[in-house]
Protein backbone atom coordinates (compact mmCIF):
# COMPACT_ATOMS: atom_id res chain seq x y z
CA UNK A 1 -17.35 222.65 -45.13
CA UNK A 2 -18.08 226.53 -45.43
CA UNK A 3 -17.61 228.44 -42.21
CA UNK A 4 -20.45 230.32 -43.07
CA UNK A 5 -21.99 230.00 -39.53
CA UNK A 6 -19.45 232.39 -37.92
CA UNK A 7 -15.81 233.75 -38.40
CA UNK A 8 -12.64 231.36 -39.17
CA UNK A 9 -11.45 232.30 -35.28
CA UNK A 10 -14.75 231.56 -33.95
CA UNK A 11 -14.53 229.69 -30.46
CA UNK A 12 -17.00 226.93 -31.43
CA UNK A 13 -17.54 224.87 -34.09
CA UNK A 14 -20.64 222.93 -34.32
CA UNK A 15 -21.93 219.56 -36.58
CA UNK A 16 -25.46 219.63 -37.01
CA UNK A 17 -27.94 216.94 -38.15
CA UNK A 18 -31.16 216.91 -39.56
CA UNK A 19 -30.02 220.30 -41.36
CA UNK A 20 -33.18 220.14 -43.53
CA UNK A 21 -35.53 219.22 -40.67
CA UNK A 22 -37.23 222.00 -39.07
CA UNK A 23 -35.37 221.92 -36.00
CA UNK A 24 -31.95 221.48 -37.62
CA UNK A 25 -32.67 224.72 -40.17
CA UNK A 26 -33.44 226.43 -36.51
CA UNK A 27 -29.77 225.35 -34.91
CA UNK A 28 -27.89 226.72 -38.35
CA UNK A 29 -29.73 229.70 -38.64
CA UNK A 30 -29.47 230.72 -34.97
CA UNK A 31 -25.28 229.89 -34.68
CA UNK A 32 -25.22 231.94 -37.97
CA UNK A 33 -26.87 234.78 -36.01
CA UNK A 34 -24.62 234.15 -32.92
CA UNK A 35 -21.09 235.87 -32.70
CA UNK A 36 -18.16 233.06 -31.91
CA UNK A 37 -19.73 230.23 -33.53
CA UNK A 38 -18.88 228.06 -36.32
CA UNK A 39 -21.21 225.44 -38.58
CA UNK A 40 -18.54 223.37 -39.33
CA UNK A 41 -20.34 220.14 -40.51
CA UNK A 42 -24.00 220.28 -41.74
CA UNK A 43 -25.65 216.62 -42.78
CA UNK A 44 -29.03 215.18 -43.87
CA UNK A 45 -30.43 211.69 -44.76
CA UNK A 46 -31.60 213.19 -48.28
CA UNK A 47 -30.33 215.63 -50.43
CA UNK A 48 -30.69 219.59 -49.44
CA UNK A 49 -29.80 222.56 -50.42
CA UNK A 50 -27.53 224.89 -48.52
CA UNK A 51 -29.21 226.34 -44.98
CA UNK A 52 -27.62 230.32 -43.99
CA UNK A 53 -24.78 229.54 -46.38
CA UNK A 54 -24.07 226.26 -44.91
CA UNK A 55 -23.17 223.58 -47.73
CA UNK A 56 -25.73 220.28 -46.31
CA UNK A 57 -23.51 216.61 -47.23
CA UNK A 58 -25.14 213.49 -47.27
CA UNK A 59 -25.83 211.99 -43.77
CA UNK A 60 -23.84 208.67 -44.47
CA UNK A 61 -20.44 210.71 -44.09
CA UNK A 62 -20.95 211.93 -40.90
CA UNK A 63 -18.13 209.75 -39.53
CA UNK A 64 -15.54 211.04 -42.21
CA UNK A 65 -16.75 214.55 -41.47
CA UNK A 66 -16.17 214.05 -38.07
CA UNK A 67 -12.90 212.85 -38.54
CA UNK A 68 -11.88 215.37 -40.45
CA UNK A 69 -13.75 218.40 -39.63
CA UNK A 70 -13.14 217.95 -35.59
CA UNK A 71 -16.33 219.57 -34.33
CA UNK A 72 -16.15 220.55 -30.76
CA UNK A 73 -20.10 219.93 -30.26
CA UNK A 74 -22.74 217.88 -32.62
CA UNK A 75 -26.52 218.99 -32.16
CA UNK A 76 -28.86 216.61 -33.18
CA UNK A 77 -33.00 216.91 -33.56
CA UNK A 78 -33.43 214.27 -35.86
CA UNK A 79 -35.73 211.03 -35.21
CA UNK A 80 -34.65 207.97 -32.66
CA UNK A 81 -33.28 205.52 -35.10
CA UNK A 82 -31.02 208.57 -36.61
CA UNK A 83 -29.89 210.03 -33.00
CA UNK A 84 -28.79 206.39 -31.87
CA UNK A 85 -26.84 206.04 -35.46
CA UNK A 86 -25.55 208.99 -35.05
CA UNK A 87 -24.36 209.07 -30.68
CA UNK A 88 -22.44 205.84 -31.92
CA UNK A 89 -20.85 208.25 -34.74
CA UNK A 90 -19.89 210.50 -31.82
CA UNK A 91 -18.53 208.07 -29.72
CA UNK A 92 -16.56 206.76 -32.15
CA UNK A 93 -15.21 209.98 -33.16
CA UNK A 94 -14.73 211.54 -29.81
CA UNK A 95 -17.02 214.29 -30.62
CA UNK A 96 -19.45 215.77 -27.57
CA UNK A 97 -23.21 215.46 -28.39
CA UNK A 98 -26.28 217.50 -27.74
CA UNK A 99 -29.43 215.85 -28.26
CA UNK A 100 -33.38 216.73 -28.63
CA UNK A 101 -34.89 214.30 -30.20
CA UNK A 102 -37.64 212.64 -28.51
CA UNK A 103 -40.11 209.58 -29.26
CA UNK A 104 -37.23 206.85 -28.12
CA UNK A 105 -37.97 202.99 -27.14
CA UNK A 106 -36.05 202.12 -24.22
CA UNK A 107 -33.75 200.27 -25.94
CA UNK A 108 -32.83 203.57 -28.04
CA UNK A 109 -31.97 205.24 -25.35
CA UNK A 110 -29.74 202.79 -24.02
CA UNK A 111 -27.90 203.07 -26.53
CA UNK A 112 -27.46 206.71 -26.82
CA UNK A 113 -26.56 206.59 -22.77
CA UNK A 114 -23.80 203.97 -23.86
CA UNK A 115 -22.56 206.85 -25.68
CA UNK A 116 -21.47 208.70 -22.44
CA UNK A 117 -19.01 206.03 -21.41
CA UNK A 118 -16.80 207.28 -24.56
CA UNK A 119 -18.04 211.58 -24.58
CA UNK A 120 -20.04 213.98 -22.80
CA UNK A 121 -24.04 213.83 -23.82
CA UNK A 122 -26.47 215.57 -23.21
CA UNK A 123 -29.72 215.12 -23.79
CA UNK A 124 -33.09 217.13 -23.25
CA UNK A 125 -36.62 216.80 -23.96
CA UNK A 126 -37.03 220.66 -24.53
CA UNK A 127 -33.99 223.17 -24.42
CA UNK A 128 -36.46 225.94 -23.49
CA UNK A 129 -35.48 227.70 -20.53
CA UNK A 130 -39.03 228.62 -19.24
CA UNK A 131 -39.58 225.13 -19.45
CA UNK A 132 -36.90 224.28 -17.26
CA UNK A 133 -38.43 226.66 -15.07
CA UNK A 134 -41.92 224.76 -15.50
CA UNK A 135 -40.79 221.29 -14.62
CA UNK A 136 -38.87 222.35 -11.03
CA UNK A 137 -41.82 224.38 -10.23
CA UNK A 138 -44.25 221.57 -10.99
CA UNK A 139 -41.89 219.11 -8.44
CA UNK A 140 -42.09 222.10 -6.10
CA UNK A 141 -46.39 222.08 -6.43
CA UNK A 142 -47.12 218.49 -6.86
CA UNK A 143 -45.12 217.81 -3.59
CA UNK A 144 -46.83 220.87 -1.88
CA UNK A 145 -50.38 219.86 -2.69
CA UNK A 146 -49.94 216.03 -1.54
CA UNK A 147 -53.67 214.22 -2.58
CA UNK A 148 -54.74 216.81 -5.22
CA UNK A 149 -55.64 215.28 -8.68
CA UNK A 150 -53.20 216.30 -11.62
CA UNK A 151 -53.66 216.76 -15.22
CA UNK A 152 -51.35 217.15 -17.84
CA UNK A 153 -52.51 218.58 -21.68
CA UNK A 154 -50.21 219.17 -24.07
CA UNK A 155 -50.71 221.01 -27.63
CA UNK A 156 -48.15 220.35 -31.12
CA UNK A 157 -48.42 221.04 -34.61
CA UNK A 158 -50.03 218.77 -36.55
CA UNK A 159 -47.10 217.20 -37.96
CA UNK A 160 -45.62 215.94 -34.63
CA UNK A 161 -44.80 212.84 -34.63
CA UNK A 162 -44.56 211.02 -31.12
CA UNK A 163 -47.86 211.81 -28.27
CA UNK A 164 -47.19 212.61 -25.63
CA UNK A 165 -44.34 215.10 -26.49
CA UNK A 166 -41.19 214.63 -25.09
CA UNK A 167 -41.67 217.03 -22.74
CA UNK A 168 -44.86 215.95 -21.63
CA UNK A 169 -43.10 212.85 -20.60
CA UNK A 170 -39.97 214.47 -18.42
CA UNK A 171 -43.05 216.34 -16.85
CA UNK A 172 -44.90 213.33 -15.94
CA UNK A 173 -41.83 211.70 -14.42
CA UNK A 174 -41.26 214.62 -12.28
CA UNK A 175 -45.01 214.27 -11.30
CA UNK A 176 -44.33 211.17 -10.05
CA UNK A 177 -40.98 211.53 -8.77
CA UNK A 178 -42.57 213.18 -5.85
CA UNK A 179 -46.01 211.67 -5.22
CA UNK A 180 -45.57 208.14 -4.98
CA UNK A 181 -49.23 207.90 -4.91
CA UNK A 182 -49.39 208.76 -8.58
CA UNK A 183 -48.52 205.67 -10.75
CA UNK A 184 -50.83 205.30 -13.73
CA UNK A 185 -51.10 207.83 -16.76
CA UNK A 186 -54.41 207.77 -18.63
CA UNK A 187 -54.10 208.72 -21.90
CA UNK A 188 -57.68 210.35 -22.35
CA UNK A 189 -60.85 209.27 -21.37
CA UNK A 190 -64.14 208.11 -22.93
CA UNK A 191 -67.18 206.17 -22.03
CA UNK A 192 -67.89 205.68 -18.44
CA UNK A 193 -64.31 207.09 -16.93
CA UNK A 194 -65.04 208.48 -13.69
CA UNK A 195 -61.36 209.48 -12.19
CA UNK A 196 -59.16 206.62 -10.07
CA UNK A 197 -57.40 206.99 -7.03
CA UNK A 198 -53.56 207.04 -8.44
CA UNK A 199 -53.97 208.00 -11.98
CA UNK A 200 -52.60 211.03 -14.21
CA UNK A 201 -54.40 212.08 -16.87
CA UNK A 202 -52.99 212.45 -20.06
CA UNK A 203 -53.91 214.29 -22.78
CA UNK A 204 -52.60 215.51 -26.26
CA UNK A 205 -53.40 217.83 -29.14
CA UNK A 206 -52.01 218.20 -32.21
CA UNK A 207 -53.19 221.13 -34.28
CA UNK A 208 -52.04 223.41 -37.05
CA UNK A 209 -48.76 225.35 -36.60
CA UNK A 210 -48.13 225.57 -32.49
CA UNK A 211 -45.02 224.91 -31.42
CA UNK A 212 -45.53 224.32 -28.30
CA UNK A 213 -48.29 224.07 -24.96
CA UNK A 214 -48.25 222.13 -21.97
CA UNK A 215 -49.95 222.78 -18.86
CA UNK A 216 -50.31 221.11 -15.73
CA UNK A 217 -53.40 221.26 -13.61
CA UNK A 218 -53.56 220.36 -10.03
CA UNK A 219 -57.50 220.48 -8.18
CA UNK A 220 -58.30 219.87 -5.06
CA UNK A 221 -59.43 221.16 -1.90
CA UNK A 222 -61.96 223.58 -3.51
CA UNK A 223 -59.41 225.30 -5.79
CA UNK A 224 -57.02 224.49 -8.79
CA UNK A 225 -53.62 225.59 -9.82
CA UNK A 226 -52.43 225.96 -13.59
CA UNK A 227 -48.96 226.01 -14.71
CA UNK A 228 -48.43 226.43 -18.28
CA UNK A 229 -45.80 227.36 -20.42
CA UNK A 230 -45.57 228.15 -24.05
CA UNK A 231 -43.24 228.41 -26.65
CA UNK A 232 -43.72 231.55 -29.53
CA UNK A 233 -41.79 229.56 -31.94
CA UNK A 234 -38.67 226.94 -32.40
CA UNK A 235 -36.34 229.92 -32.10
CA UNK A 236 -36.41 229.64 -28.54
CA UNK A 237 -35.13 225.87 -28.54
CA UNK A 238 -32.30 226.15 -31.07
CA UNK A 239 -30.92 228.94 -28.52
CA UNK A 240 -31.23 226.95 -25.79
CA UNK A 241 -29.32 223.87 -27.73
CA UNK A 242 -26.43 226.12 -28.63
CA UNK A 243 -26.33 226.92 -24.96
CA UNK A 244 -26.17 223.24 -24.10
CA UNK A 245 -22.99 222.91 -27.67
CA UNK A 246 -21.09 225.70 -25.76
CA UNK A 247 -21.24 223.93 -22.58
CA UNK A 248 -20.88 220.57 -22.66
CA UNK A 249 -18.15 221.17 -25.09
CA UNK A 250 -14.69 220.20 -23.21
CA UNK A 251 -16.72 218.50 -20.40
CA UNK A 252 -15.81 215.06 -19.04
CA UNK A 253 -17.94 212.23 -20.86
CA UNK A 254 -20.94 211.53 -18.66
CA UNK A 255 -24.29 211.97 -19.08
CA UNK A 256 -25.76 215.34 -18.74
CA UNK A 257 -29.10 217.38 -18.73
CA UNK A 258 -30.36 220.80 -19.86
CA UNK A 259 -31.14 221.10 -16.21
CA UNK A 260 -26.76 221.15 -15.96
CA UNK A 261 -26.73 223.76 -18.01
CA UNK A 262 -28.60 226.39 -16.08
CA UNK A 263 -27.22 225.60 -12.61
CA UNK A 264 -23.84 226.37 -14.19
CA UNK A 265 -25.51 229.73 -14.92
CA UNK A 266 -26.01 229.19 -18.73
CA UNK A 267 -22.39 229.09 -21.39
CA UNK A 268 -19.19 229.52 -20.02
């Protein structure tokens, strides 16, 4: 593979799947644009041409790549049936793994946690940092404003696949992590659907080109509060991911968040 990401002496060298996905095309363009790392292994399920200089290989030989190229980090945004495939790759090659995809059964993801028993992973619904920022201070407000109804709207492009977004979810479970007295998301409403005591509503749009919305509302008590967050475009996650490759490269295998990341006080 070309080192085309970064110089020959670059501190980290990267595999990345999906390279002709959106998201993957974000990851190689961004380390190409970062000084001290490396592409050193680019893959895709079907055939693509190269992405910042970076030769693309079929997706089947990730496992002989990764034996031979010795990434220190893989970054995957690639769909649920791929990721799994390709943690078990990882595992099996002792490489670390950094993962955003979304849209997994449970089943998926136990299999991409059985990953961590063999090398670090770390996986993240959104590697934006505001969005980091969102989610603790939604805990902070939901457990603040005990008894106030919450609603959570979310806004994609119109190619998105899963609903709600990843991040919508990881949202919701913080939601409920502190107010026990929320337990069932409602996906929308129509007809006769006055509000129930315990419920969350749910809603999502999916609409030309955004990358990314979600806002929560909370009401009650004769006022509301709106956090919101949005992203200007997919820039901002591949950053973050490369974040997560430089530091979960070298780390013990476990299983590890985005959240990790920016206690630690970002790379190291």
């Amino acid at each position: 593979m070309s080192d085309a990401g970064g110089s020959a002496d670059a501190d980290l060298r990267i595999a990345v799947t999906g390279a002709g996905g959106r998201m993957g095309r974000e990851v190689i363009e961004a380390a190409a644009d970062r000084e001290g790392v490396v592409v050193a292994v680019a893959v895709n399920r079907t055939a693509t041409d190269p992405v910042a200089g970076v030769p693309v290989a079929d997706a089947g030989d990730l496992g002989e790549l990764l034996a031979s190229e010795d990434p220190d980090v893989l970054v995957d945004f690639t769909g649920p049936e791929s990721a799994v495939a390709y943690a078990e790759a990882c595992a099996d090659a002792g490489v670390p793994l950094v993962t955003g995809t979304t849209g997994f059964a449970e089943s998926q993801i136990d299999s991409v946690q059985a990953a961590s028993e063999a090398v670090p992973v770390l996986k993240a619904s959104n590697f934006a940092r505001g969005v980091a920022a969102l989610r603790r201070a939604v805990r902070e407000a939901a457990a603040a404003l005990p008894g106030y109804d919450v609603e959570l709207t979310e806004t994609h492009h119109n190619a998105k696949r899963d609903a709600p977004s990843g991040t919508a979810k990881s949202i919701l479970d913080d939601v409920e992590a502190v107010r026990e007295d929320l337990d069932e998301r409602v996906h929308g409403r129509e007809g006769d659907a006055p509000r129930s005591p315990g419920e969350v509503g749910v809603h999502a749009r999916r609409a030309g080109d955004v990358t990314g919305e979600h806002e929560v509302l909370l009401a009650g008590n004769r006022e509301t509060l709106e956090l919101t967050h949005r992203a200007g475009d997919r820039g901002v996650f591949a950053e973050g991911a490369l974040d997560a490759a430089a530091w979960l490269a070298g780390r013990d295998p476990g299983w590890y968040g985005f959240g990790d990341v920016l206690d630690a006080g970002g790379t190291e």
